[in-house]
Protein backbone atom coordinates (compact mmCIF):
# COMPACT_ATOMS: atom_id res chain seq x y z
CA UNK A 1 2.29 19.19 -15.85
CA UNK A 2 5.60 16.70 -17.50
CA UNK A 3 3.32 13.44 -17.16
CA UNK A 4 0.17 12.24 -18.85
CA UNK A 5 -3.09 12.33 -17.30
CA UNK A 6 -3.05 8.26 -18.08
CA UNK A 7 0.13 8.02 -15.89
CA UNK A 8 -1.43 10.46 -13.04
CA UNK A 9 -4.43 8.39 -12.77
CA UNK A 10 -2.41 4.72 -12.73
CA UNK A 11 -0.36 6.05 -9.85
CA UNK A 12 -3.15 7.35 -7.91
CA UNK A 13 -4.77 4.14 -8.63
CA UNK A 14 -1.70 2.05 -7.22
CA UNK A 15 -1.11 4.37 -4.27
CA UNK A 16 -4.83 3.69 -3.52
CA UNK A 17 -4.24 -0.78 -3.71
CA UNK A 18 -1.37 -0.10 -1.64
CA UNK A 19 -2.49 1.88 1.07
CA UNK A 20 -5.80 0.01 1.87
CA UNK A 21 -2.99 -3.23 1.72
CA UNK A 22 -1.41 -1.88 4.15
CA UNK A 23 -4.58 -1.29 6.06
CA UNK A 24 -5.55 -4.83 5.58
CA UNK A 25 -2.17 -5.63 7.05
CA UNK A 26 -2.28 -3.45 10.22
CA UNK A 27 -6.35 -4.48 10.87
CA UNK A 28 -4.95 -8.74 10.48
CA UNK A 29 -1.64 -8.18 12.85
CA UNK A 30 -3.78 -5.60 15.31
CA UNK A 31 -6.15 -8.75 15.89
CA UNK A 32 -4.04 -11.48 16.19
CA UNK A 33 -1.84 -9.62 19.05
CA UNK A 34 -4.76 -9.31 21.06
CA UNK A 35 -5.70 -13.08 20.96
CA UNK A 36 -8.67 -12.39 19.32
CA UNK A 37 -9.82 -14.38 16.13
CA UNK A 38 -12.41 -12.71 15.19
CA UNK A 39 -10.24 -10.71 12.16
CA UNK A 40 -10.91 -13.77 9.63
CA UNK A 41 -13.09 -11.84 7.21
CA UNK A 42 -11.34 -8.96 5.83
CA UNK A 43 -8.40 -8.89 8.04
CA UNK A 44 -7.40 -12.61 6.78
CA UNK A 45 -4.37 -12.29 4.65
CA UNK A 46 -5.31 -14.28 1.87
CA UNK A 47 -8.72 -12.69 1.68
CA UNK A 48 -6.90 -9.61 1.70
CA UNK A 49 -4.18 -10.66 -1.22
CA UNK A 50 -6.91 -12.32 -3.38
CA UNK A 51 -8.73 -8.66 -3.13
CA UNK A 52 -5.58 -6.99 -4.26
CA UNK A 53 -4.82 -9.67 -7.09
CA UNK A 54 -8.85 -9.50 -8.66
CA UNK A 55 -8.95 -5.38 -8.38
CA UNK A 56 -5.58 -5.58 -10.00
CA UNK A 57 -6.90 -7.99 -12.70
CA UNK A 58 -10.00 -6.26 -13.80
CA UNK A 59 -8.08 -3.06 -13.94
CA UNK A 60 -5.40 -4.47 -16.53
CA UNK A 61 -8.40 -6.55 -18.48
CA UNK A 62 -11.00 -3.18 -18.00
CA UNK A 63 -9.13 -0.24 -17.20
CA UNK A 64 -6.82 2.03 -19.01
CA UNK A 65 -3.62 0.78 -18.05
CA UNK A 66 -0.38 2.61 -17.93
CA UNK A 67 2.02 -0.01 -16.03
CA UNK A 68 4.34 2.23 -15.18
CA UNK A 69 2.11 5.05 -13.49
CA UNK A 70 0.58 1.61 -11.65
CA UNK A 71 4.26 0.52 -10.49
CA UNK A 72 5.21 3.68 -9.42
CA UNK A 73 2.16 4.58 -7.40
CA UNK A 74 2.48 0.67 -5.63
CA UNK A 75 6.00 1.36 -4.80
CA UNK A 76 5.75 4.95 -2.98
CA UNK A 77 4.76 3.86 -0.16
CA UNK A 78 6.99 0.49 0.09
CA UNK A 79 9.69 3.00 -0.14
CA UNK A 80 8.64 5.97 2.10
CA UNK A 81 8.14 3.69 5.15
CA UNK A 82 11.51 2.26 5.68
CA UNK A 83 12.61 6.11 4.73
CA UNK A 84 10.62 7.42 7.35
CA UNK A 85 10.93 4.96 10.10
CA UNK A 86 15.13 5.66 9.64
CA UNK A 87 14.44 9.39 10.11
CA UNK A 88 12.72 8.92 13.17
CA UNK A 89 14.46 6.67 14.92
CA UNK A 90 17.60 8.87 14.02
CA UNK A 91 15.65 11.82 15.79
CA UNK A 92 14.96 9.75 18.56
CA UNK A 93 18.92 8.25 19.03
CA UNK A 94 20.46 11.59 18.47
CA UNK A 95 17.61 14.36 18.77
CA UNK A 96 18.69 15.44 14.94
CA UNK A 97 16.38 17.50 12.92
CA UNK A 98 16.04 16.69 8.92
């Protein structure tokens, strides 16, 4: 409704990279706790980063590119998680509702 379609669709976009990052994260550490090593393909970090860095790429060079919708929408949920891990473990010390 206040933002541009452009800036919508760059944050969706980033929210998108950084959730399946994240997912690429969890899968990697999930397999190397259990001793297994069979997580090299897509679990493998830098296979994971160099994923990140060529979608990222093609979308400045091919895409339509508004960096700030894209910054915004890579940065939610770096900032939710720490938010939401606080306001749990509060509840948990405490028994606090928010």
């Amino acid at each position: 409704m206040f933002l541009e379609k452009l800036f919508l669709y760059n944050m969706v976009v980033g929210f998108i990279i950084s959730v399946g990052n994240f997912l690429g994260l969890v899968f990697h550490v999930k397999k190397s706790f259990s001793g297994s090593f069979m997580g090299i393909g897509i679990g493998n970090s830098f296979f994971r980063l160099m994923l990140v860095g060529v979608f990222l790429y093609m979308w400045f060079k091919f895409g339509m590119l508004n960096i700030w919708g894209l910054l915004v929408g890579l940065s939610v949920l770096t900032i939710a998680m720490p938010i939401y891990v606080l306001i749990e473990y509060r509840r948990k010390i405490d028994g606090t509702s928010t």
